[in-house]
Each structure stands twice: as C-alpha cells, then as structure tokens.
PDB file of N, CA and C in Angstrom:
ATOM      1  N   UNK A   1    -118.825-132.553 -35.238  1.00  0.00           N
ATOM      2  CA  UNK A   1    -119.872-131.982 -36.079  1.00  0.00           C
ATOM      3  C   UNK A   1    -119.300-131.744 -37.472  1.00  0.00           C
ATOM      4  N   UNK A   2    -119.843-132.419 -38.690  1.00  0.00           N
ATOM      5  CA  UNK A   2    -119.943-132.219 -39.565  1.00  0.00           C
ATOM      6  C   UNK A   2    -120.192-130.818 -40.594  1.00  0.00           C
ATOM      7  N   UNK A   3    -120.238-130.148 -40.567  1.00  0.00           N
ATOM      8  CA  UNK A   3    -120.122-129.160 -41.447  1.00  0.00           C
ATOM      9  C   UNK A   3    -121.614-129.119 -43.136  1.00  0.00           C
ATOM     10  N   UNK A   4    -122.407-128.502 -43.112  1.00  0.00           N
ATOM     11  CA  UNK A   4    -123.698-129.339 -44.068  1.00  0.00           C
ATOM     12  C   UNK A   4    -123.126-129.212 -45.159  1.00  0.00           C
ATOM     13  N   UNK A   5    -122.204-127.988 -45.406  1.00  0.00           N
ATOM     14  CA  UNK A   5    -121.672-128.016 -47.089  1.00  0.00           C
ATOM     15  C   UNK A   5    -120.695-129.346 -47.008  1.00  0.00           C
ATOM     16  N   UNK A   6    -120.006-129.144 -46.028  1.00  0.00           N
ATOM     17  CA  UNK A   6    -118.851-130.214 -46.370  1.00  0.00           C
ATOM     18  C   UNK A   6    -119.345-131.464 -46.384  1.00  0.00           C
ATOM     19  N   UNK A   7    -120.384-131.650 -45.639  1.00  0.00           N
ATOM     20  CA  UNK A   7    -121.351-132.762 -45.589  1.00  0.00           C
ATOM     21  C   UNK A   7    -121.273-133.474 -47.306  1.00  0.00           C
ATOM     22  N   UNK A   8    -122.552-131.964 -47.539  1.00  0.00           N
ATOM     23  CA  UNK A   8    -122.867-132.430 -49.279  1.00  0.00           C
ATOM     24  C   UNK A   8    -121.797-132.704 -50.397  1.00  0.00           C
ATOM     25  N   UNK A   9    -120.695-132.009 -50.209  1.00  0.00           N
ATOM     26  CA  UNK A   9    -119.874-132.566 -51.094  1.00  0.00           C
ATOM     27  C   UNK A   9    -119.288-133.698 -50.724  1.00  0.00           C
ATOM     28  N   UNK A  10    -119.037-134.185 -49.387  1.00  0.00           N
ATOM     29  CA  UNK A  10    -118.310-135.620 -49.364  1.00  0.00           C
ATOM     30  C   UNK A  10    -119.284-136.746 -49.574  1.00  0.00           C
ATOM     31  N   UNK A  11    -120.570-136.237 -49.895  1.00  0.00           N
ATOM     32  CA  UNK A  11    -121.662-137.401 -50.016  1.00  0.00           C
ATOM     33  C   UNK A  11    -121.806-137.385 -51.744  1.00  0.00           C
ATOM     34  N   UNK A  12    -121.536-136.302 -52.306  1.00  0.00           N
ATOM     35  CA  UNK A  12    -121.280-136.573 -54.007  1.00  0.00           C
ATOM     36  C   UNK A  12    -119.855-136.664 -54.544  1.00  0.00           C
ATOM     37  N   UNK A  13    -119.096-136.565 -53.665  1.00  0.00           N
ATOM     38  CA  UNK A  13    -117.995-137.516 -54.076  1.00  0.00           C
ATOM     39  C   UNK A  13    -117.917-138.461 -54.046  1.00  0.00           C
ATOM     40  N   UNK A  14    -118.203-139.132 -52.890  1.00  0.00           N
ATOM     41  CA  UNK A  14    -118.891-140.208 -52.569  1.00  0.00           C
ATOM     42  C   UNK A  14    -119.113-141.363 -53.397  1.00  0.00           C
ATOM     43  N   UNK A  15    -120.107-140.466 -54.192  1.00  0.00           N
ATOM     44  CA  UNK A  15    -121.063-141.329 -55.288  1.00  0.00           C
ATOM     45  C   UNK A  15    -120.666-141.516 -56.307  1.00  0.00           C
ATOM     46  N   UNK A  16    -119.649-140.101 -56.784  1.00  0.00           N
ATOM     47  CA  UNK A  16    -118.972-140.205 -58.062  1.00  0.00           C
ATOM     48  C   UNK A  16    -117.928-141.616 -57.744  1.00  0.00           C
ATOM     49  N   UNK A  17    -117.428-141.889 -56.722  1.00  0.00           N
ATOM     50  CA  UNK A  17    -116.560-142.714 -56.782  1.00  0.00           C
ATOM     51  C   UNK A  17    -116.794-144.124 -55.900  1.00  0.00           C
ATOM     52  N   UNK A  18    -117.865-144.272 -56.483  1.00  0.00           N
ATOM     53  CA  UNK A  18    -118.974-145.261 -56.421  1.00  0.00           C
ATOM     54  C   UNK A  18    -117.734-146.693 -56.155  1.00  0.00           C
ATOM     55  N   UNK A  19    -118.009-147.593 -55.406  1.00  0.00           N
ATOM     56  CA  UNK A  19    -116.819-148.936 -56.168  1.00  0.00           C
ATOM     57  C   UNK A  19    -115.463-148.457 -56.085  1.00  0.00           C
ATOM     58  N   UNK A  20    -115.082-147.380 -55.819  1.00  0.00           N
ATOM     59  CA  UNK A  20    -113.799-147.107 -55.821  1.00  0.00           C
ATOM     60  C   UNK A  20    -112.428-147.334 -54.530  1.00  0.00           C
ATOM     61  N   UNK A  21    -111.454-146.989 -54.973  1.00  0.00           N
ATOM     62  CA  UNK A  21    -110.687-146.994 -53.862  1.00  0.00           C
ATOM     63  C   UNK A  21    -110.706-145.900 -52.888  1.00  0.00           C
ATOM     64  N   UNK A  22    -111.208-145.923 -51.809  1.00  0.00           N
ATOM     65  CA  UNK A  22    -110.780-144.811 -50.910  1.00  0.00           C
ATOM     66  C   UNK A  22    -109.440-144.084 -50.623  1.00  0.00           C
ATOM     67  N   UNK A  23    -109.234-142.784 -51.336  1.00  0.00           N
ATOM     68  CA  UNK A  23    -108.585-142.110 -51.449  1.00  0.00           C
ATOM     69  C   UNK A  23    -108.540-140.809 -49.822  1.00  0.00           C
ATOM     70  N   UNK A  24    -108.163-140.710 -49.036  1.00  0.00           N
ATOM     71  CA  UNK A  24    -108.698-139.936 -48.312  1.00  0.00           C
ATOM     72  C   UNK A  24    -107.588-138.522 -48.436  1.00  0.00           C
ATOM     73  N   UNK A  25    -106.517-138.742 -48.734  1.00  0.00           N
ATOM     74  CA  UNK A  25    -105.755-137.913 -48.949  1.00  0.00           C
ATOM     75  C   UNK A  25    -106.528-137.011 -50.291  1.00  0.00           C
ATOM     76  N   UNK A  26    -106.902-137.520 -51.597  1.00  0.00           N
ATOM     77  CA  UNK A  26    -107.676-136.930 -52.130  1.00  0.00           C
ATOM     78  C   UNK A  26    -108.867-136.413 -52.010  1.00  0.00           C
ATOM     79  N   UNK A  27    -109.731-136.934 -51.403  1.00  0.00           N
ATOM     80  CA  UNK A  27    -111.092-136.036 -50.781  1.00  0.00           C
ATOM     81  C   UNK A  27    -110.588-135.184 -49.987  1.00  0.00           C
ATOM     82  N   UNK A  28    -109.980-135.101 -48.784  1.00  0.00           N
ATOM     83  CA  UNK A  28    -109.281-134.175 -48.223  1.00  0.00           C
ATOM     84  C   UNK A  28    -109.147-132.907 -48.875  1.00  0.00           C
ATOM     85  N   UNK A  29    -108.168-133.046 -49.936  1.00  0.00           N
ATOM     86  CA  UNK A  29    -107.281-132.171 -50.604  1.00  0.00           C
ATOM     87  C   UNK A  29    -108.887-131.605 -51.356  1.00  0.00           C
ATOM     88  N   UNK A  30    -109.728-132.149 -52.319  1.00  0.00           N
ATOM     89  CA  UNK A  30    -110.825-131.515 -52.209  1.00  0.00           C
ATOM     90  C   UNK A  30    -111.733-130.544 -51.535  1.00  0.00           C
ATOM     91  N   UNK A  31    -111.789-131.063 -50.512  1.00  0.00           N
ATOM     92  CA  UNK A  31    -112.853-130.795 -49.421  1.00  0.00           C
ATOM     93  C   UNK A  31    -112.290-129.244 -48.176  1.00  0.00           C
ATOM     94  N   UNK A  32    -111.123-129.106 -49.254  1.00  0.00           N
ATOM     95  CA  UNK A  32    -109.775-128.396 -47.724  1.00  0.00           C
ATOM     96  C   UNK A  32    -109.692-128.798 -46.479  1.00  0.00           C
ATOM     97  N   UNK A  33    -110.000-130.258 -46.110  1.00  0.00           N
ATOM     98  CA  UNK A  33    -109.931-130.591 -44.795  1.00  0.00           C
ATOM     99  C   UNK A  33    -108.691-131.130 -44.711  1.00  0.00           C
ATOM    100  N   UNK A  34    -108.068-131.752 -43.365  1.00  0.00           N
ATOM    101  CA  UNK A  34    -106.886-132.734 -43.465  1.00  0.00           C
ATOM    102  C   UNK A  34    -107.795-134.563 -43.690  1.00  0.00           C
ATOM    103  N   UNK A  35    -106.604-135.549 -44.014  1.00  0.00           N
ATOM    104  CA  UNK A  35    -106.707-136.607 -44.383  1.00  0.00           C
ATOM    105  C   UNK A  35    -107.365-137.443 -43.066  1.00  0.00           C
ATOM    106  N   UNK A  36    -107.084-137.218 -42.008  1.00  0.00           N
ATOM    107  CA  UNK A  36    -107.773-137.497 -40.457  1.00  0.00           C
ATOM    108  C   UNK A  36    -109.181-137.637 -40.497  1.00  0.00           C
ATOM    109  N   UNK A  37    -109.226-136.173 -40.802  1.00  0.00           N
ATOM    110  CA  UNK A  37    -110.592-135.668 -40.600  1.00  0.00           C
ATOM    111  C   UNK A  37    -111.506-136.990 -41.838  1.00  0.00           C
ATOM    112  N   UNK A  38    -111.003-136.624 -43.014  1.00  0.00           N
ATOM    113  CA  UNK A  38    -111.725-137.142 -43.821  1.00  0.00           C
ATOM    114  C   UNK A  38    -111.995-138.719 -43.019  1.00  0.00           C
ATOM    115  N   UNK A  39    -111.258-139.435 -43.132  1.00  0.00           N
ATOM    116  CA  UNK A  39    -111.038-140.603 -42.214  1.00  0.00           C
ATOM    117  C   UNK A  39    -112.460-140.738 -40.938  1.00  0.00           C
ATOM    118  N   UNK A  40    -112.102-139.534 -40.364  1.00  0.00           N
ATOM    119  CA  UNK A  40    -113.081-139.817 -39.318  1.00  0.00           C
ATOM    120  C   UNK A  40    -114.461-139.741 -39.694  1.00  0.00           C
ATOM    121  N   UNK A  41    -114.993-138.838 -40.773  1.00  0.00           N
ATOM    122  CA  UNK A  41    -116.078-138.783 -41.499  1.00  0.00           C
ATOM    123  C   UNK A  41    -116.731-139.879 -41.963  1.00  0.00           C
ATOM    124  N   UNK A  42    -115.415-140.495 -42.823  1.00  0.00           N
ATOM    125  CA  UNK A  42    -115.633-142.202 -43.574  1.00  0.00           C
ATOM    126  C   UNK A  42    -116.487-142.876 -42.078  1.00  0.00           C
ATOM    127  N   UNK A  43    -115.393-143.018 -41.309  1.00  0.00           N
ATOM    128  CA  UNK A  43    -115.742-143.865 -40.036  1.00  0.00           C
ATOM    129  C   UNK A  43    -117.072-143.539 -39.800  1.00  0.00           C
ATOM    130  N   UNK A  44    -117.537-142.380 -39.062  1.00  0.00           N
ATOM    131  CA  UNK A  44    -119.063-141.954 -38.670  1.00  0.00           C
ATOM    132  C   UNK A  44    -120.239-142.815 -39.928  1.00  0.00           C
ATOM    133  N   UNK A  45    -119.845-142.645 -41.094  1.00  0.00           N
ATOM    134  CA  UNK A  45    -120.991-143.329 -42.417  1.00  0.00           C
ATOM    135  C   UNK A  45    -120.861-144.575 -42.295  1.00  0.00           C
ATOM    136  N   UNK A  46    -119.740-145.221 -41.984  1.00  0.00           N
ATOM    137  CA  UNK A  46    -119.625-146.607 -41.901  1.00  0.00           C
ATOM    138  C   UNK A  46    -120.073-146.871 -40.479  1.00  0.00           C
ATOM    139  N   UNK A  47    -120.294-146.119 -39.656  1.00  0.00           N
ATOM    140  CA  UNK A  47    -120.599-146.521 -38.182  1.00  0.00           C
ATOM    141  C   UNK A  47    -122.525-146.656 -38.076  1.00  0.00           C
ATOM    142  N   UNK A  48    -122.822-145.464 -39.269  1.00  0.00           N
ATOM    143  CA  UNK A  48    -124.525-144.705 -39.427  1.00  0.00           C
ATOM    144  C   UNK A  48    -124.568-146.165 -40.672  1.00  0.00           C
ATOM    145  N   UNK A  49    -124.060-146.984 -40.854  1.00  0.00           N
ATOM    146  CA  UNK A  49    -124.435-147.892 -41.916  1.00  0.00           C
ATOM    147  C   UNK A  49    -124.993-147.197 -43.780  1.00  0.00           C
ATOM    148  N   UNK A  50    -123.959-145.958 -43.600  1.00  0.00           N
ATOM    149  CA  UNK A  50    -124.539-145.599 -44.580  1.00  0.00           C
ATOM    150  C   UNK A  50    -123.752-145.563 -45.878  1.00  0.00           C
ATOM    151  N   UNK A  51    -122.645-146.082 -45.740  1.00  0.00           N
ATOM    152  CA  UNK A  51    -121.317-146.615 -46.443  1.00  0.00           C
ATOM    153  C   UNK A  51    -120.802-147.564 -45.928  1.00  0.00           C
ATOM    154  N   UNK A  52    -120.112-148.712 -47.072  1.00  0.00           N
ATOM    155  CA  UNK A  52    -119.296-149.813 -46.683  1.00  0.00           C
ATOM    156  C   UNK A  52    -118.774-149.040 -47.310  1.00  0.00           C
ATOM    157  N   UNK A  53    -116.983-149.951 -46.480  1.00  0.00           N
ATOM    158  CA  UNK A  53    -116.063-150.162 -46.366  1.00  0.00           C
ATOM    159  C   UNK A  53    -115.338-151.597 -46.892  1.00  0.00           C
ATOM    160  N   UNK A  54    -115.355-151.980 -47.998  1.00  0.00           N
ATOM    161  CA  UNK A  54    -114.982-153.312 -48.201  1.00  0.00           C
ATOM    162  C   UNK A  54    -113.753-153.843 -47.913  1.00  0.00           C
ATOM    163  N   UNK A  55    -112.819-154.583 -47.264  1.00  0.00           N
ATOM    164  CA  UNK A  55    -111.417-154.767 -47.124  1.00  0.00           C
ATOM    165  C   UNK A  55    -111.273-155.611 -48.242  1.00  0.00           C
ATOM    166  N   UNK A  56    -109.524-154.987 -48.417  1.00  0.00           N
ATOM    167  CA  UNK A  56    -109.177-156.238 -49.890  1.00  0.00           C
ATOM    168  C   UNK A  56    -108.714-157.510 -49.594  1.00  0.00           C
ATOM    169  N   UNK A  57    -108.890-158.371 -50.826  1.00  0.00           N
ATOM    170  CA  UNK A  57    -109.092-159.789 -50.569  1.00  0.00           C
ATOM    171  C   UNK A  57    -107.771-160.439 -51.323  1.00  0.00           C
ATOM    172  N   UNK A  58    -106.623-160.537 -50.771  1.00  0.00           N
ATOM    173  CA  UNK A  58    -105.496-160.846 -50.521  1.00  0.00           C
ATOM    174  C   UNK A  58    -105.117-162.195 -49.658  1.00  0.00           C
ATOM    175  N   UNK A  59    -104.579-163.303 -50.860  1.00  0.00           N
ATOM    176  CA  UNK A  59    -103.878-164.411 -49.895  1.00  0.00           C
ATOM    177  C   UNK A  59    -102.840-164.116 -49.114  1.00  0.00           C
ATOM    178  N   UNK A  60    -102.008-163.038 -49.210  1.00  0.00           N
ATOM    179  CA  UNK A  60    -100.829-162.819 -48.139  1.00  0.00           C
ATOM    180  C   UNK A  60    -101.962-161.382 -47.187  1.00  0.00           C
ATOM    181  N   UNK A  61    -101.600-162.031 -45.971  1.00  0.00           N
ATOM    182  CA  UNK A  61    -102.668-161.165 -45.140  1.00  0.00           C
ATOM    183  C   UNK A  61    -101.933-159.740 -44.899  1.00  0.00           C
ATOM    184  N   UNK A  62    -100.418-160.054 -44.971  1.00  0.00           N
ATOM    185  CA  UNK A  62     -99.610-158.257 -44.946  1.00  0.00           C
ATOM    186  C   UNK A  62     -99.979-157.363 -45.777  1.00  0.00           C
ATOM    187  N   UNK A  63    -100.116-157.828 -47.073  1.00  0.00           N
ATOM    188  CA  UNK A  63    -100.750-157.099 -48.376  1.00  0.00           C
ATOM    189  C   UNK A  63    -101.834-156.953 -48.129  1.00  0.00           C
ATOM    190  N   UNK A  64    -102.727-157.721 -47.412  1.00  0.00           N
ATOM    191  CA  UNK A  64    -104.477-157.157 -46.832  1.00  0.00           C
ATOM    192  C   UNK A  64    -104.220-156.444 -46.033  1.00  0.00           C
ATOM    193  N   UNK A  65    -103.601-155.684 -45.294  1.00  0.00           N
ATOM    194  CA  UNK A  65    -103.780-154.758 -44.302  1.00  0.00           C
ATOM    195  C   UNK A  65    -102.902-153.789 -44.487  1.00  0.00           C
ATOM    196  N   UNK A  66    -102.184-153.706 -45.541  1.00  0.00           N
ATOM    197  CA  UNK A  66    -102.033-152.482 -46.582  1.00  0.00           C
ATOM    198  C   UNK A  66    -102.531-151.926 -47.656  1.00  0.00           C
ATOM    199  N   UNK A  67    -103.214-152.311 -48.449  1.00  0.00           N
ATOM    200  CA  UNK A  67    -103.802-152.341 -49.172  1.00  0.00           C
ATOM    201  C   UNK A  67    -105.302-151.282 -49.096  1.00  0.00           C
ATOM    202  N   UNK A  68    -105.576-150.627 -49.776  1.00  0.00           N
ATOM    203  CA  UNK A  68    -106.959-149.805 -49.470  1.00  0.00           C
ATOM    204  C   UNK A  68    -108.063-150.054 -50.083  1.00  0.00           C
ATOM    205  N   UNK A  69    -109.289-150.018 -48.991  1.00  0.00           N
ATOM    206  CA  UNK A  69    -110.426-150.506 -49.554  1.00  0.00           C
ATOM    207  C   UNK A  69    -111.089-149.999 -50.041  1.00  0.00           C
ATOM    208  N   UNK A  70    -112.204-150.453 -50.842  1.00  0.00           N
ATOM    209  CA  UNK A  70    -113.112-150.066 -51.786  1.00  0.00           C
ATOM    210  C   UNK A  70    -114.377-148.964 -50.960  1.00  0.00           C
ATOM    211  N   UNK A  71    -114.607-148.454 -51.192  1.00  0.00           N
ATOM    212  CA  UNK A  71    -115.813-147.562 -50.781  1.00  0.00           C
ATOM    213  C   UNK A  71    -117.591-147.602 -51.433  1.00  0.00           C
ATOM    214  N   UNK A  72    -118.503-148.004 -50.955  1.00  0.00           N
ATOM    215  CA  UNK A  72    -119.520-147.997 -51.301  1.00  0.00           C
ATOM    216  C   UNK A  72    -120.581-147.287 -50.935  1.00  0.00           C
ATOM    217  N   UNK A  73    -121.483-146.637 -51.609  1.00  0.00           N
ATOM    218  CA  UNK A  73    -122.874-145.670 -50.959  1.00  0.00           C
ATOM    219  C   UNK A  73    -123.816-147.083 -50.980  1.00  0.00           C
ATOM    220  N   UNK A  74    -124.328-147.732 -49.632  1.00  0.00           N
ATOM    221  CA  UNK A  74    -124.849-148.577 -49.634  1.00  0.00           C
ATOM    222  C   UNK A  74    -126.178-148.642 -50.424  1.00  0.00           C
ATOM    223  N   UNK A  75    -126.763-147.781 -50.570  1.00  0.00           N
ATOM    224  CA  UNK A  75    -128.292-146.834 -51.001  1.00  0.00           C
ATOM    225  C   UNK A  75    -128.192-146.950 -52.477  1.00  0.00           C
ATOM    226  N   UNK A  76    -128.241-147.629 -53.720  1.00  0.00           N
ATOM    227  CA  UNK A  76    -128.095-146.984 -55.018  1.00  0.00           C
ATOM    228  C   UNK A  76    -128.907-146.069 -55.491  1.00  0.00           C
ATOM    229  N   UNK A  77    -130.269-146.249 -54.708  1.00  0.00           N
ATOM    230  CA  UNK A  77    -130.929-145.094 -54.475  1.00  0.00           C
ATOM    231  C   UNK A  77    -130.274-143.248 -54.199  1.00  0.00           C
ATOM    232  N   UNK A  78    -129.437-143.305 -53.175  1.00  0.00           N
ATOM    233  CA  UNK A  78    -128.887-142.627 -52.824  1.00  0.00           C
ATOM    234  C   UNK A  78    -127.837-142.431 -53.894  1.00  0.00           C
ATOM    235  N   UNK A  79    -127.235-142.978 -54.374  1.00  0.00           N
ATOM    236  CA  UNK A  79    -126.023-142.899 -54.967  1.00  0.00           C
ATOM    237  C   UNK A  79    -126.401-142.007 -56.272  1.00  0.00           C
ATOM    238  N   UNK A  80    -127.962-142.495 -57.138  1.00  0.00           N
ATOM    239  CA  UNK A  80    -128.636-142.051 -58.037  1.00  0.00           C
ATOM    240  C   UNK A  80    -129.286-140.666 -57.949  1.00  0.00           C
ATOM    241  N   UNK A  81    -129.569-140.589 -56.629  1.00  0.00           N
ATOM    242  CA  UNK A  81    -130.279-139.294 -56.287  1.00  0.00           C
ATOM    243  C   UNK A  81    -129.275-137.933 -55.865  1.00  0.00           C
ATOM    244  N   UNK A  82    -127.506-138.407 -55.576  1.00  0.00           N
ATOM    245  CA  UNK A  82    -126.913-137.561 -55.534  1.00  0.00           C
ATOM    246  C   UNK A  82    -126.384-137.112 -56.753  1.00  0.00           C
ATOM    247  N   UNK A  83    -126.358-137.866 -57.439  1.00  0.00           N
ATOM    248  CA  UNK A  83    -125.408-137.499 -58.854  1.00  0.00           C
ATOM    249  C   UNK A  83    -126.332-137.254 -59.893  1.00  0.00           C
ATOM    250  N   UNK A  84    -128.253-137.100 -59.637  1.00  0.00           N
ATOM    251  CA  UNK A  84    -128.765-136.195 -60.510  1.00  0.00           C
ATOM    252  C   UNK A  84    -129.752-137.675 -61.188  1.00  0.00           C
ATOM    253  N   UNK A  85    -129.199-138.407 -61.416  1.00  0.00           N
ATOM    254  CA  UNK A  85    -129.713-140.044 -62.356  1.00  0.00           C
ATOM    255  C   UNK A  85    -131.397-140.073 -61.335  1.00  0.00           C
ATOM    256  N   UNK A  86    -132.199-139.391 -62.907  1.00  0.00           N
ATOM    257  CA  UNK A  86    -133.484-139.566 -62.663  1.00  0.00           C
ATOM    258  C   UNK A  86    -134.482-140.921 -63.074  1.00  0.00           C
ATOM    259  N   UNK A  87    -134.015-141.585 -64.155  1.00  0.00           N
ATOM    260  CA  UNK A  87    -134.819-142.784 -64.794  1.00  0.00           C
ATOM    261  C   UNK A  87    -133.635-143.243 -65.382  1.00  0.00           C
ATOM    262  N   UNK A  88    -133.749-144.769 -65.611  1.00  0.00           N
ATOM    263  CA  UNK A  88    -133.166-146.125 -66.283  1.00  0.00           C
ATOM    264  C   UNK A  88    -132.376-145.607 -67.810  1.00  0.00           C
ATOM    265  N   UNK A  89    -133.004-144.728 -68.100  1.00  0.00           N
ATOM    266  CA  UNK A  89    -132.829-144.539 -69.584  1.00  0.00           C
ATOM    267  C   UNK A  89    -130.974-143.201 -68.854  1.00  0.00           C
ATOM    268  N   UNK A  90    -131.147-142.584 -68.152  1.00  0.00           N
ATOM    269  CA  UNK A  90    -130.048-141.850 -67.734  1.00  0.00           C
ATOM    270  C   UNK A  90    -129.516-142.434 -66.566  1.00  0.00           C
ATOM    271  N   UNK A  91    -129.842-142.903 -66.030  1.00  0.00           N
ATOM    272  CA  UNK A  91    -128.508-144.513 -65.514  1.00  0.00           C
ATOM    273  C   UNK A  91    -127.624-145.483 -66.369  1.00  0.00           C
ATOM    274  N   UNK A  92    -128.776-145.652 -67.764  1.00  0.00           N
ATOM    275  CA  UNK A  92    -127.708-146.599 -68.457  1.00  0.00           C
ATOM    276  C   UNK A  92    -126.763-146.194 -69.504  1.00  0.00           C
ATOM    277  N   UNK A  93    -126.784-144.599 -69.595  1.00  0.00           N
ATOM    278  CA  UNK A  93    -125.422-143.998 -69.735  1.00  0.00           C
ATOM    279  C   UNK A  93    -124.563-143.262 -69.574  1.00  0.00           C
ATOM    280  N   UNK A  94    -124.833-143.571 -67.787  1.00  0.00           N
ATOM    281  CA  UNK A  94    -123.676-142.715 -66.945  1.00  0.00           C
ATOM    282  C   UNK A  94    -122.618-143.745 -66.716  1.00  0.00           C
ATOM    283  N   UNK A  95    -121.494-142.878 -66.845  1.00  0.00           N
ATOM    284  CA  UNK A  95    -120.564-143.637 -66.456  1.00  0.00           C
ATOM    285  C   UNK A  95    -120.685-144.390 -65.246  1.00  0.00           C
ATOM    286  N   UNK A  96    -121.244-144.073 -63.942  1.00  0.00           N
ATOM    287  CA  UNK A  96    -121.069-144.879 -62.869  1.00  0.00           C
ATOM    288  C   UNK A  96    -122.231-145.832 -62.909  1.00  0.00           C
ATOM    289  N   UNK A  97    -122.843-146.584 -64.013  1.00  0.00           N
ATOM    290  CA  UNK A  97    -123.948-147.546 -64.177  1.00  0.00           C
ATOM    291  C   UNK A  97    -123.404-148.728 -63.639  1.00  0.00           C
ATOM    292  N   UNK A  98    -121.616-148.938 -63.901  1.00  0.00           N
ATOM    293  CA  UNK A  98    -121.407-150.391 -63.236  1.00  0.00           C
ATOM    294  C   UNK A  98    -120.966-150.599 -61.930  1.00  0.00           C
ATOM    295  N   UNK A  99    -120.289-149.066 -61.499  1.00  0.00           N
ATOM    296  CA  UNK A  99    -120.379-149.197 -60.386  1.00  0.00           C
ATOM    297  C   UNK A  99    -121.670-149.085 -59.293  1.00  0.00           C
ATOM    298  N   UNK A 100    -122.344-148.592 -59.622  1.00  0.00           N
ATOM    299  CA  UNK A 100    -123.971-148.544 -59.171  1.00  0.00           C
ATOM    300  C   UNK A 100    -124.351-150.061 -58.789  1.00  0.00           C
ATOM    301  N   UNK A 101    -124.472-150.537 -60.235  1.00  0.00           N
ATOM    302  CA  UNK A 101    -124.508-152.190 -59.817  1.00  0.00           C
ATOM    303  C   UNK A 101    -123.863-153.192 -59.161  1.00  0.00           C
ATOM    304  N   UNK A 102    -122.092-153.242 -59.347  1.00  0.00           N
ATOM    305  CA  UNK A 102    -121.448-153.882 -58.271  1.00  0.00           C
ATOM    306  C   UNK A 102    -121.788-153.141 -56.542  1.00  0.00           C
ATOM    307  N   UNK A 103    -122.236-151.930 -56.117  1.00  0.00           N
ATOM    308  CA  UNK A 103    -122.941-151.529 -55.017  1.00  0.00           C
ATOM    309  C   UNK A 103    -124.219-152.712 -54.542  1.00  0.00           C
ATOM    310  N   UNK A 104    -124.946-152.368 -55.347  1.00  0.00           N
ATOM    311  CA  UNK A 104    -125.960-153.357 -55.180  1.00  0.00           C
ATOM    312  C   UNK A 104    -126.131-154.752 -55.202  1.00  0.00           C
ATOM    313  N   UNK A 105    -125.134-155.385 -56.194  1.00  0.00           N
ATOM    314  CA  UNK A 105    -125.180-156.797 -55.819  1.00  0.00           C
ATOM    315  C   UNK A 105    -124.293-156.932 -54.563  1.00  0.00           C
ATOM    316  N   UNK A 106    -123.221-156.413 -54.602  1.00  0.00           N
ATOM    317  CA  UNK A 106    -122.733-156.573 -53.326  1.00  0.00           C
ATOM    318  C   UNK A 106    -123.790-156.114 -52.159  1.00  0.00           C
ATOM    319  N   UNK A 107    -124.322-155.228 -51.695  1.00  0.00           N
ATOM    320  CA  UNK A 107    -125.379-155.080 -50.802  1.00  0.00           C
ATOM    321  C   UNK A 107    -126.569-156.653 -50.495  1.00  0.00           C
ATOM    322  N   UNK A 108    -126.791-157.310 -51.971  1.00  0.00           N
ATOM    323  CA  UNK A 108    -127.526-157.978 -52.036  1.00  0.00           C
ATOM    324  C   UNK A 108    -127.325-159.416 -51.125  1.00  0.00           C
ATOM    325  N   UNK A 109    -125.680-159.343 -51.895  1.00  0.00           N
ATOM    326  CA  UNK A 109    -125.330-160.912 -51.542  1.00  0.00           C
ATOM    327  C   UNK A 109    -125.195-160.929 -50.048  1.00  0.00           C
ATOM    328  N   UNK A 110    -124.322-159.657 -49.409  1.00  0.00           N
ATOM    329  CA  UNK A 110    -123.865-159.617 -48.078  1.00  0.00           C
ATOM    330  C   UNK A 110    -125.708-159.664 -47.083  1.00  0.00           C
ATOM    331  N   UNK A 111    -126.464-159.559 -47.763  1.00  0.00           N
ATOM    332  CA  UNK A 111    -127.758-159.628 -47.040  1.00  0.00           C
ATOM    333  C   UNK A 111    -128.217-160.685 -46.931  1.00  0.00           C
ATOM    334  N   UNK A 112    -128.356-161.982 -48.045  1.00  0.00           N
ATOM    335  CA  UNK A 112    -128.337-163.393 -47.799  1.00  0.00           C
ATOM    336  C   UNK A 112    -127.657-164.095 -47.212  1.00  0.00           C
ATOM    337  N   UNK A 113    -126.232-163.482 -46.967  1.00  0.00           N
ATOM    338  CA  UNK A 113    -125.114-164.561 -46.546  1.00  0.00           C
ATOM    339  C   UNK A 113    -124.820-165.050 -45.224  1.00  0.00           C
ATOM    340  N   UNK A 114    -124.868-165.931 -44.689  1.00  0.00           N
ATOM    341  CA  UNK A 114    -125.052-166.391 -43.567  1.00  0.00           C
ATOM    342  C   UNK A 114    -124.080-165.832 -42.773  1.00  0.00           C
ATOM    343  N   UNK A 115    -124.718-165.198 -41.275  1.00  0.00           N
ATOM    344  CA  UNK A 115    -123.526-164.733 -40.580  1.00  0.00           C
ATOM    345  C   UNK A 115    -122.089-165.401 -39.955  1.00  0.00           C
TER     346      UNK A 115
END
C-alpha cells in the first residue's frame, strides 16, 4: 500500500522529470523512503501501464544492462495536469514542453509499431 501523500508527490516528481533518467536513490532521498521501495512503486506504475520505463539503447549489451532508463508519465495529459500546465500558451513555456513531447511521440510511435 501506497501511502496518498507519498503517492502525490512521486506522481509530480514524476512529471517534473518527464524524459528523464530514473534516479531512484534520489526520489527516495526526497520522498524519505528507501531506494527499494521507490523501485517497487516505479514497478507497480509500470505494471498499472501508467509509466514507461524505456531501456537504453546500447550496441555493447553490458553497457545496456547497466545503464539507467529513461522514465515516462505515459498520459501528457497527466503529466500537464500534475505540474499545473492549463492551456498551449503555458505549455509552451515551461520548461518540460520538450520533454512532454518526446513522451508523446514516443507513446505514439510505440502504438503503431508492429508487435
């Protein structure tokens, strides 16, 4: 069980770090939880389809499975509605406008792409 505050803040961190690298040791250290926990949280959103998880894309496959992946709020909807971004005109000068968009085209393409 999730916790609803701890909930809400790991869902606007989340967002702030839209496209980013998953840090879990840092949300953690945020959140006062341990790095596990955070982990297992990630897992549950990525399990509820409500975050990707992107793995990195590395020709030496050792460096792919060290390496940490990108984090996405699949929803840009969601992503917009946590961090306050009411209309186009205050999306296009928040800082997270490009990560917003690499969210979404990535959402887009992985939806056409043949399984």
């Amino acid at each position: 069980r999730i916790p609803a505050q701890t909930l809400e803040r790991l869902w606007t961190m989340l967002a702030h770090n839209q496209a980013g690298l998953l840090n879990a040791s840092r949300l953690a250290a945020n959140l006062s939880v341990s790095a596990p926990t955070i982990s297992s949280y990630v897992d549950l959103l990525v399990d509820l389809l409500l975050i990707r998880r992107l793995p990195p894309l590395h020709a030496n496959t050792g460096k792919r499975l060290v390496k940490t992946p990108k984090v996405y709020v699949r929803d840009s909807g969601l992503v917009h509605a946590l961090l306050g971004i009411e209309t186009a005109d205050s999306l296009a000068g928040h800082p997270v406008v490009g990560a917003s968009w690499e969210g979404f085209v990535l959402e887009n393409l992985i939806s056409v792409a043949p399984p």
